[in-house]
N, C-alpha and C. Protein backbone atom coordinates (compact mmCIF):
# COMPACT_ATOMS: atom_id res chain seq x y z
N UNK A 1 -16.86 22.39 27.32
CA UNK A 1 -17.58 23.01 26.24
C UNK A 1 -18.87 22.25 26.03
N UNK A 2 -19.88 23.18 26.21
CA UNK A 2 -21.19 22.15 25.70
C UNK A 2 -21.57 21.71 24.02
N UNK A 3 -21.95 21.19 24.09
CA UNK A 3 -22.47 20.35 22.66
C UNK A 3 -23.53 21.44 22.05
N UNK A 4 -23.35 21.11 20.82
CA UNK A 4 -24.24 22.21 19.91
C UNK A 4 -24.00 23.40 20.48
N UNK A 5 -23.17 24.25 20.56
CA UNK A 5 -22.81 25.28 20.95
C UNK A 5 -21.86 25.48 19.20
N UNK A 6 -21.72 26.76 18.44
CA UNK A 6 -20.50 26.78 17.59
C UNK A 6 -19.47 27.85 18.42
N UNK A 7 -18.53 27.04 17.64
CA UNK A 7 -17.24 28.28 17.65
C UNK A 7 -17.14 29.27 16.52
N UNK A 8 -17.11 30.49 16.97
CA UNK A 8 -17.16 31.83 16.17
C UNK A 8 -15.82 31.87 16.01
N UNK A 9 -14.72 31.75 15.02
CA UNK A 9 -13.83 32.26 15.13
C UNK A 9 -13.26 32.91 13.39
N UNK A 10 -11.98 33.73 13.46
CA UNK A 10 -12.00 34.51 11.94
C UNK A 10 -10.32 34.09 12.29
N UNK A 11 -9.99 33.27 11.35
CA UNK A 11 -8.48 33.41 10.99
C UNK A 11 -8.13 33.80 9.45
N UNK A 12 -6.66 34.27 10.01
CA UNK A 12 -6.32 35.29 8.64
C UNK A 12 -6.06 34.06 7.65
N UNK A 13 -6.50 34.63 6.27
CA UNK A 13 -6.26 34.02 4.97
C UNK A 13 -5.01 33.31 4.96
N UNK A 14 -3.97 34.41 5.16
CA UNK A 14 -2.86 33.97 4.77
C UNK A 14 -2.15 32.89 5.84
N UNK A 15 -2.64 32.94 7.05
CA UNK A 15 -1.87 31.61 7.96
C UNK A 15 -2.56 30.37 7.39
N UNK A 16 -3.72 30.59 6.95
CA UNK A 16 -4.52 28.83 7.08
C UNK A 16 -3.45 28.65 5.62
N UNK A 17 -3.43 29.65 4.29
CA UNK A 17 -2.88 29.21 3.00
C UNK A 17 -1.30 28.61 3.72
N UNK A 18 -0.56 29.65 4.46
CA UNK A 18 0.57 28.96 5.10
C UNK A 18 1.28 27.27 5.40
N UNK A 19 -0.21 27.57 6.41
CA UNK A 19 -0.49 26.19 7.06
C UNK A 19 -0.56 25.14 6.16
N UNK A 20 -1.55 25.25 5.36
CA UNK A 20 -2.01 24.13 4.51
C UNK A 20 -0.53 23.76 3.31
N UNK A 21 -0.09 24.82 2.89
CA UNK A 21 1.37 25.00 2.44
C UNK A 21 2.53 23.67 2.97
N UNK A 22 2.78 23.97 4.16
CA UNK A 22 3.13 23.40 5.21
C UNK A 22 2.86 21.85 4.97
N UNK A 23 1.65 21.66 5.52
CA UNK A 23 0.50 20.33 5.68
C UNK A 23 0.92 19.52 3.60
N UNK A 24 1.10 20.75 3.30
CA UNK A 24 1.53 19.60 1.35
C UNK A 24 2.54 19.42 1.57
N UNK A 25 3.89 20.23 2.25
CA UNK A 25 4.91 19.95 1.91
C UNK A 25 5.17 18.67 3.07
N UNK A 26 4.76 18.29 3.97
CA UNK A 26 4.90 17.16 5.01
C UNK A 26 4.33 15.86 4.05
N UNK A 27 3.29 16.04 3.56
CA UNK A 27 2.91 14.70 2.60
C UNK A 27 3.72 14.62 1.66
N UNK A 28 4.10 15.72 1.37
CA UNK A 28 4.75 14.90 -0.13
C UNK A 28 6.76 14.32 0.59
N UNK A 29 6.93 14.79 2.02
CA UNK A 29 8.09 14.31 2.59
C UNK A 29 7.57 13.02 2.92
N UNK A 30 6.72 13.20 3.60
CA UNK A 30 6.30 11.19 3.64
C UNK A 30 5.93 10.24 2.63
N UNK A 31 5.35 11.10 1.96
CA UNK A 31 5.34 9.96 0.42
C UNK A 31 6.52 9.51 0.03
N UNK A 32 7.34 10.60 -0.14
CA UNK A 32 9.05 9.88 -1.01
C UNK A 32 9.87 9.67 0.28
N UNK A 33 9.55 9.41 1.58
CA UNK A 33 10.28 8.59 2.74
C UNK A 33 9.77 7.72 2.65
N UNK A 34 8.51 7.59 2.37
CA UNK A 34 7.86 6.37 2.92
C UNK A 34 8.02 4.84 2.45
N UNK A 35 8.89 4.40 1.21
CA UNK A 35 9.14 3.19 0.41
C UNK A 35 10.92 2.78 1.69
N UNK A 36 11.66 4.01 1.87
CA UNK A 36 12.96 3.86 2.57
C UNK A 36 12.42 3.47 4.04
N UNK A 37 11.59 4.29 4.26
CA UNK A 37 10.80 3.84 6.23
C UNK A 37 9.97 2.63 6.23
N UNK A 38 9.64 2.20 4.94
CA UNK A 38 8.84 0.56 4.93
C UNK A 38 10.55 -0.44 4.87
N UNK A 39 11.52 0.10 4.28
CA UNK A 39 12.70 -0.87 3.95
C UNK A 39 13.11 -1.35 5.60
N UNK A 40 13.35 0.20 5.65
CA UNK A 40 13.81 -0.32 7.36
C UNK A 40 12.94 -1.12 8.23
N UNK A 41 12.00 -0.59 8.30
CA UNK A 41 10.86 -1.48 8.98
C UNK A 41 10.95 -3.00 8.82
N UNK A 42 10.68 -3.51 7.37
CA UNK A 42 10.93 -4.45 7.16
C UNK A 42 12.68 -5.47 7.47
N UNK A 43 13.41 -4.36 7.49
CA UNK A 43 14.88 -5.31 7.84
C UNK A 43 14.52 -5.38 9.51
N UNK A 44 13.61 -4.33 10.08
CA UNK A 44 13.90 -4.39 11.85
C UNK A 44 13.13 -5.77 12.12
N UNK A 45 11.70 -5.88 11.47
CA UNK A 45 10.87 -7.15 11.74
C UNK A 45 11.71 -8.26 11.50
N UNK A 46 12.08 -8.23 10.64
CA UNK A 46 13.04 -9.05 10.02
C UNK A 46 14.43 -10.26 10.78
N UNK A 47 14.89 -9.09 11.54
CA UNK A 47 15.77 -9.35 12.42
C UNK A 47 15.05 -9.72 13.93
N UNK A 48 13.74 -9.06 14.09
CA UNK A 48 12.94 -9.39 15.34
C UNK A 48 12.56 -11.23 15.08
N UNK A 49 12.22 -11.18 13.69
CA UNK A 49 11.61 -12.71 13.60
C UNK A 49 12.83 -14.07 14.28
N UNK A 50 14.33 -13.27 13.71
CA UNK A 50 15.18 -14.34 13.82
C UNK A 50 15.63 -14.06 15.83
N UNK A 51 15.21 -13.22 16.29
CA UNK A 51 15.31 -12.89 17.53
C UNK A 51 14.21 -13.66 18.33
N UNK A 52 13.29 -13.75 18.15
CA UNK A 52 12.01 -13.95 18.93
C UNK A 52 12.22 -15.71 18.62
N UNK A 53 12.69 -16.13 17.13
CA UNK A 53 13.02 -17.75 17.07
C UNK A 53 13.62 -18.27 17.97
N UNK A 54 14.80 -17.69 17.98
CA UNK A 54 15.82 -18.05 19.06
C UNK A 54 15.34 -17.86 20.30
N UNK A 55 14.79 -17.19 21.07
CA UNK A 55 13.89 -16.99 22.03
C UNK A 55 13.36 -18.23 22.38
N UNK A 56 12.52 -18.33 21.47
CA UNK A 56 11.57 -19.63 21.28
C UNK A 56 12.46 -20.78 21.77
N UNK A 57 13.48 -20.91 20.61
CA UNK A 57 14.11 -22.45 21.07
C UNK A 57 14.91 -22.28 22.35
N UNK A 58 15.71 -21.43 22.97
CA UNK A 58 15.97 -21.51 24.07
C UNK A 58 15.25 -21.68 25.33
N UNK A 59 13.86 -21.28 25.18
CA UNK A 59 12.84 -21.57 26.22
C UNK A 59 12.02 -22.66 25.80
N UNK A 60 12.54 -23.80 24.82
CA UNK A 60 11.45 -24.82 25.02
C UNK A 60 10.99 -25.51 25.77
N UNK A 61 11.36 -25.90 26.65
CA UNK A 61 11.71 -26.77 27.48
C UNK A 61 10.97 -26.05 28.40
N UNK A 62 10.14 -24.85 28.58
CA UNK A 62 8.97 -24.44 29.57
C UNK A 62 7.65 -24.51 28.25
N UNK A 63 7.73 -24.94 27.25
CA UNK A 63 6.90 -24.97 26.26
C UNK A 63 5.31 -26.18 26.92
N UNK A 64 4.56 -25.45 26.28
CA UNK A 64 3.26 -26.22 26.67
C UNK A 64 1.98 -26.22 25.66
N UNK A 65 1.26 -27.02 25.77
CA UNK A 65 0.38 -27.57 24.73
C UNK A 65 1.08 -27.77 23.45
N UNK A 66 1.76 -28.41 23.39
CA UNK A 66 2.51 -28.98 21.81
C UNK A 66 1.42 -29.35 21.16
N UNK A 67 1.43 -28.48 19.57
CA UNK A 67 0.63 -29.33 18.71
C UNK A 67 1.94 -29.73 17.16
N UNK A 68 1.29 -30.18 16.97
CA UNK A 68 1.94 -30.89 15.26
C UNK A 68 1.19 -31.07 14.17
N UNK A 69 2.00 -30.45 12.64
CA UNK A 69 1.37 -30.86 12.04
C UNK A 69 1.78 -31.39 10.55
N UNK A 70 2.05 -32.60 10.24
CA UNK A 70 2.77 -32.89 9.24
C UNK A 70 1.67 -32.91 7.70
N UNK A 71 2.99 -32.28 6.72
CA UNK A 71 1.70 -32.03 5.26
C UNK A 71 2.75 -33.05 4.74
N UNK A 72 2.08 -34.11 4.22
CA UNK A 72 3.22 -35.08 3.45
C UNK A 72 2.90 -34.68 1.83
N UNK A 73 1.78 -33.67 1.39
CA UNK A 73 1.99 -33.72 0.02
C UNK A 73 3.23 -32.67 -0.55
N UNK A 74 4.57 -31.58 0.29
CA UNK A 74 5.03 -30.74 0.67
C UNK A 74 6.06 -31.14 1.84
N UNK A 75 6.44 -31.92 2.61
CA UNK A 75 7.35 -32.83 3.46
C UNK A 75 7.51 -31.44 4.41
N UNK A 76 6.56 -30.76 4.77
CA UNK A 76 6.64 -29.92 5.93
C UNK A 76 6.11 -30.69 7.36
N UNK A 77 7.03 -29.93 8.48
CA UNK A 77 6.26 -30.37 9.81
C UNK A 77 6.16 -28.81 10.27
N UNK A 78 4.42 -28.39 10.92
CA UNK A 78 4.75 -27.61 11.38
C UNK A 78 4.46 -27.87 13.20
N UNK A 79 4.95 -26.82 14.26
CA UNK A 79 4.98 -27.11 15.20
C UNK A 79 4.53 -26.02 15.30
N UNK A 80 3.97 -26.15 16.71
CA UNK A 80 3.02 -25.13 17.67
C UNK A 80 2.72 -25.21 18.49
N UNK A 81 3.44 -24.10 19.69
CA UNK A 81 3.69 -24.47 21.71
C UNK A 81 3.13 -23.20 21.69
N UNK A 82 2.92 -22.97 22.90
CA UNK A 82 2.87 -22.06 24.17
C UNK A 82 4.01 -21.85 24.87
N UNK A 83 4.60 -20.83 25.15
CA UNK A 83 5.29 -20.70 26.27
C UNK A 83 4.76 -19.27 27.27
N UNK A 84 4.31 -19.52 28.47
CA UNK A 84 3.62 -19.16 29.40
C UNK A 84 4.94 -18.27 30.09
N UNK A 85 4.90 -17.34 29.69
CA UNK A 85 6.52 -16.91 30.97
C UNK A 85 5.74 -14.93 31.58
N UNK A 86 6.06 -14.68 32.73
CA UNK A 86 5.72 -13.81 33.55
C UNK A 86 6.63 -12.69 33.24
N UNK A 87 7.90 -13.09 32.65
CA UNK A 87 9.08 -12.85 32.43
C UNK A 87 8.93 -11.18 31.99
N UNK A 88 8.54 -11.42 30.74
CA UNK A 88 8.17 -10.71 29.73
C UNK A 88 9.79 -10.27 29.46
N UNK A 89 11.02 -11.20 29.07
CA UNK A 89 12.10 -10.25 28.53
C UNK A 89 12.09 -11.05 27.05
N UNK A 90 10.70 -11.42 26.65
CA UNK A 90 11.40 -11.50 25.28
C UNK A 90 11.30 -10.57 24.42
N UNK A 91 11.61 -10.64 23.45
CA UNK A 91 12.16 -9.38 22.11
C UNK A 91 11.11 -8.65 22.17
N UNK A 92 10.80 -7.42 21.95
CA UNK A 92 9.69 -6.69 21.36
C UNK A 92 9.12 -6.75 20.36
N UNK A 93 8.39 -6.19 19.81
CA UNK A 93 8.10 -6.36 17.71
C UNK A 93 8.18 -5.11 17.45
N UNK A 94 9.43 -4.65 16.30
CA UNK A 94 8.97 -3.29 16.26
C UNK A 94 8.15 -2.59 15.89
N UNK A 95 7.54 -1.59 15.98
CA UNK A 95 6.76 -0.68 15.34
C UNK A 95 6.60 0.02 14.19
N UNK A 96 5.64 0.20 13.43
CA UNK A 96 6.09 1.68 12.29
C UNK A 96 5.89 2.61 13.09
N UNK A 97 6.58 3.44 12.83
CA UNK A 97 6.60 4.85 13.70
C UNK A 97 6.87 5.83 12.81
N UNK A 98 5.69 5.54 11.66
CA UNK A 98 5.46 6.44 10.34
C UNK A 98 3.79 5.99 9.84
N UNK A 99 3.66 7.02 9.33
CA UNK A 99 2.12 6.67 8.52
C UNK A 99 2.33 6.62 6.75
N UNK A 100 1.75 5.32 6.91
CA UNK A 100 1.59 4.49 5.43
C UNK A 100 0.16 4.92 4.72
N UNK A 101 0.26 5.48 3.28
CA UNK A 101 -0.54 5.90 2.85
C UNK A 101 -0.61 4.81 0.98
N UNK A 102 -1.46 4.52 1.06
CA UNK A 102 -1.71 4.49 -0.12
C UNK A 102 -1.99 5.51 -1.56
N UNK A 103 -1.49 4.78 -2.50
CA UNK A 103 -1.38 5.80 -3.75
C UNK A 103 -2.60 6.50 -3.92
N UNK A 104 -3.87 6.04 -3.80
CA UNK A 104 -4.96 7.17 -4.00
C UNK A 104 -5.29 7.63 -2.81
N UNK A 105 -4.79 7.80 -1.90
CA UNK A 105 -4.61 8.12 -0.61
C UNK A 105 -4.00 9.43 -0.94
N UNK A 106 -2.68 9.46 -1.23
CA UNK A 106 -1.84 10.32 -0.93
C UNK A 106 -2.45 11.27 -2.27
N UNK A 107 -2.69 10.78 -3.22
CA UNK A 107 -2.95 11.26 -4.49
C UNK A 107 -4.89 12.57 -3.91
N UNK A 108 -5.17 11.92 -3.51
CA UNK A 108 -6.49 12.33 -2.86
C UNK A 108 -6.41 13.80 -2.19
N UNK A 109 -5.68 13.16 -0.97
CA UNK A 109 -5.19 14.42 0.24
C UNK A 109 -4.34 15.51 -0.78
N UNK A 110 -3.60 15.32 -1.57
CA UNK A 110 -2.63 16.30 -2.30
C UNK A 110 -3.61 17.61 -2.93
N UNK A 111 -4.71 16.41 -3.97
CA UNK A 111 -5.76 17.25 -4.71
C UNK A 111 -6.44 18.22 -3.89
N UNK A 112 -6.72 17.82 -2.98
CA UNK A 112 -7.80 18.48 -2.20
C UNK A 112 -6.78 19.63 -1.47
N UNK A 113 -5.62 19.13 -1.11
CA UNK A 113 -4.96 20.66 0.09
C UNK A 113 -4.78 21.53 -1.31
N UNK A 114 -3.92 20.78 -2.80
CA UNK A 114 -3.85 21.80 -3.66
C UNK A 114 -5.05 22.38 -4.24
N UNK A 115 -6.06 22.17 -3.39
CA UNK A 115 -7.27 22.60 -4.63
C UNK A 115 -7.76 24.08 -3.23
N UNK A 116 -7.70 23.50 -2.41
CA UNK A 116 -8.44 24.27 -0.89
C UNK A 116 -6.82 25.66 -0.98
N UNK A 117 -5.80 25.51 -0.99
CA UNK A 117 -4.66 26.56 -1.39
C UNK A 117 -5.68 27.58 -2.65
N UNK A 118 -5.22 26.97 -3.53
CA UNK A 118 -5.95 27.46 -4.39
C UNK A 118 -7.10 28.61 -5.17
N UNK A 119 -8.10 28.10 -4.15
CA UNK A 119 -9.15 28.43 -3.71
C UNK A 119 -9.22 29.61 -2.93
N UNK A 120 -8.46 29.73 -1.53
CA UNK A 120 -8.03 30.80 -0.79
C UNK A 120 -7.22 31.37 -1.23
N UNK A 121 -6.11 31.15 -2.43
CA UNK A 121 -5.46 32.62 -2.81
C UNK A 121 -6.26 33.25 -3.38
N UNK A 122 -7.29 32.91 -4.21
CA UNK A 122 -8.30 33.27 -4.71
C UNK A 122 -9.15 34.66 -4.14
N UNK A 123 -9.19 34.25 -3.05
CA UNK A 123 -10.21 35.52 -2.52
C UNK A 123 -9.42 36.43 -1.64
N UNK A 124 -10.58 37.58 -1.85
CA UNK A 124 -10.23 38.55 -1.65
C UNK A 124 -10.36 38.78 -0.19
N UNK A 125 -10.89 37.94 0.68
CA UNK A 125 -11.26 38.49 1.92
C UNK A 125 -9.84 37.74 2.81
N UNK A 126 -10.02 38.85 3.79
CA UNK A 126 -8.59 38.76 4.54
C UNK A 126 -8.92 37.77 5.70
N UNK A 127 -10.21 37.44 6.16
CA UNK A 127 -10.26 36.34 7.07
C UNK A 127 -11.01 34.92 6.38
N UNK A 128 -10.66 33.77 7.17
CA UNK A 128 -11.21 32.53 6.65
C UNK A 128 -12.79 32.16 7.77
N UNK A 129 -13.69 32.48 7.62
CA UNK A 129 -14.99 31.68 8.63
C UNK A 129 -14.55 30.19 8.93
N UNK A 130 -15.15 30.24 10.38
CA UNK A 130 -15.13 28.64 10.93
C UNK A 130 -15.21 27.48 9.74
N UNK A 131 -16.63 27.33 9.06
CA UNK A 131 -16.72 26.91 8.43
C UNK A 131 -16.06 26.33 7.42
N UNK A 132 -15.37 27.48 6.86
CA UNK A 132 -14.18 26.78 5.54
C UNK A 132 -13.21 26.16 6.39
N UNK A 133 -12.78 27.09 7.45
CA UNK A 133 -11.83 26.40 8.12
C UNK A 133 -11.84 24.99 8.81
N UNK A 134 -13.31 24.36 9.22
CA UNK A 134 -13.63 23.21 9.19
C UNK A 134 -13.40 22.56 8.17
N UNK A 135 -13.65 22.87 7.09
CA UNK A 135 -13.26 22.00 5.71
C UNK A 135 -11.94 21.77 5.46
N UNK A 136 -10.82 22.40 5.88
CA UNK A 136 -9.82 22.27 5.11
C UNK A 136 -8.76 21.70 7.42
N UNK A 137 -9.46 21.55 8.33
CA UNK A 137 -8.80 21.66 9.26
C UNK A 137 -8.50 19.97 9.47
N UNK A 138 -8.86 19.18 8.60
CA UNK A 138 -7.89 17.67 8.78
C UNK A 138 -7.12 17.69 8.14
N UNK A 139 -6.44 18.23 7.28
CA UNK A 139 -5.15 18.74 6.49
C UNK A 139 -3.94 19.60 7.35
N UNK A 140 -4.56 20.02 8.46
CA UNK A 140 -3.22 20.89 9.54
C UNK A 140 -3.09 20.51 10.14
């Protein structure tokens, strides 16, 4: 497709209101998942940290560049190696494999799909122009 060229296209009223329908009811499922999909997340890291430790201390002994560092106002030592391995079987880290939104985030996107709904039940014309449909097409 060349550049600066537009797309002409006419979709019906009622699929984009559908759609966008759709597109609220998925945010507002990830908003009230999303505190339970941060819990888990957090117990999986969680359990990765005490995985990847153990890791650690079982492979010290290929460990390299040791540094140290003692805070005597706090009676901490901390330590800090390298371990160089080709291996690659240690633990993974897990992932979110969800999207995290913040409160005026989510609060934002809501206003705007409920305001763009809205708006299109509103009129009377049975197709939507490119245009609007550009406006409201990061919401589907």
């Amino acid at each position: 497709m060349a550049r600066g060229k537009a797309i002409s296209v006419k979709i019906p009223t009622e699929r984009v209101i559908k759609a966008l329908e759709a597109s609220l009811a998925t945010l507002e499922v990830n908003w009230t998942s999303q505190e339970e999909n941060e819990a888990k997340y957090n117990k999986a890291h969680e359990a990765w940290r005490k995985e990847i430790g153990q890791w650690a201390i079982d492979h010290f002994s290929k460990a390299e560049n040791l540094r140290t560092s003692y805070r005597s106002w706090n009676s901490t030592l901390n330590v800090d190696f390298d371990i160089i391995t080709k291996e690659g079987n240690f633990p993974t880290e897990p992932e979110r494999n969800y999207t995290t939104l913040h409160k005026h985030e989510y609060e934002n996107q809501k206003e705007e799909i409920s305001n763009a709904i809205r708006i299109l039940k509103m009129t009377d014309e049975e197709v939507v122009n490119t245009s609007t449909y550009n406006a409201v097409a990061r919401y589907l």
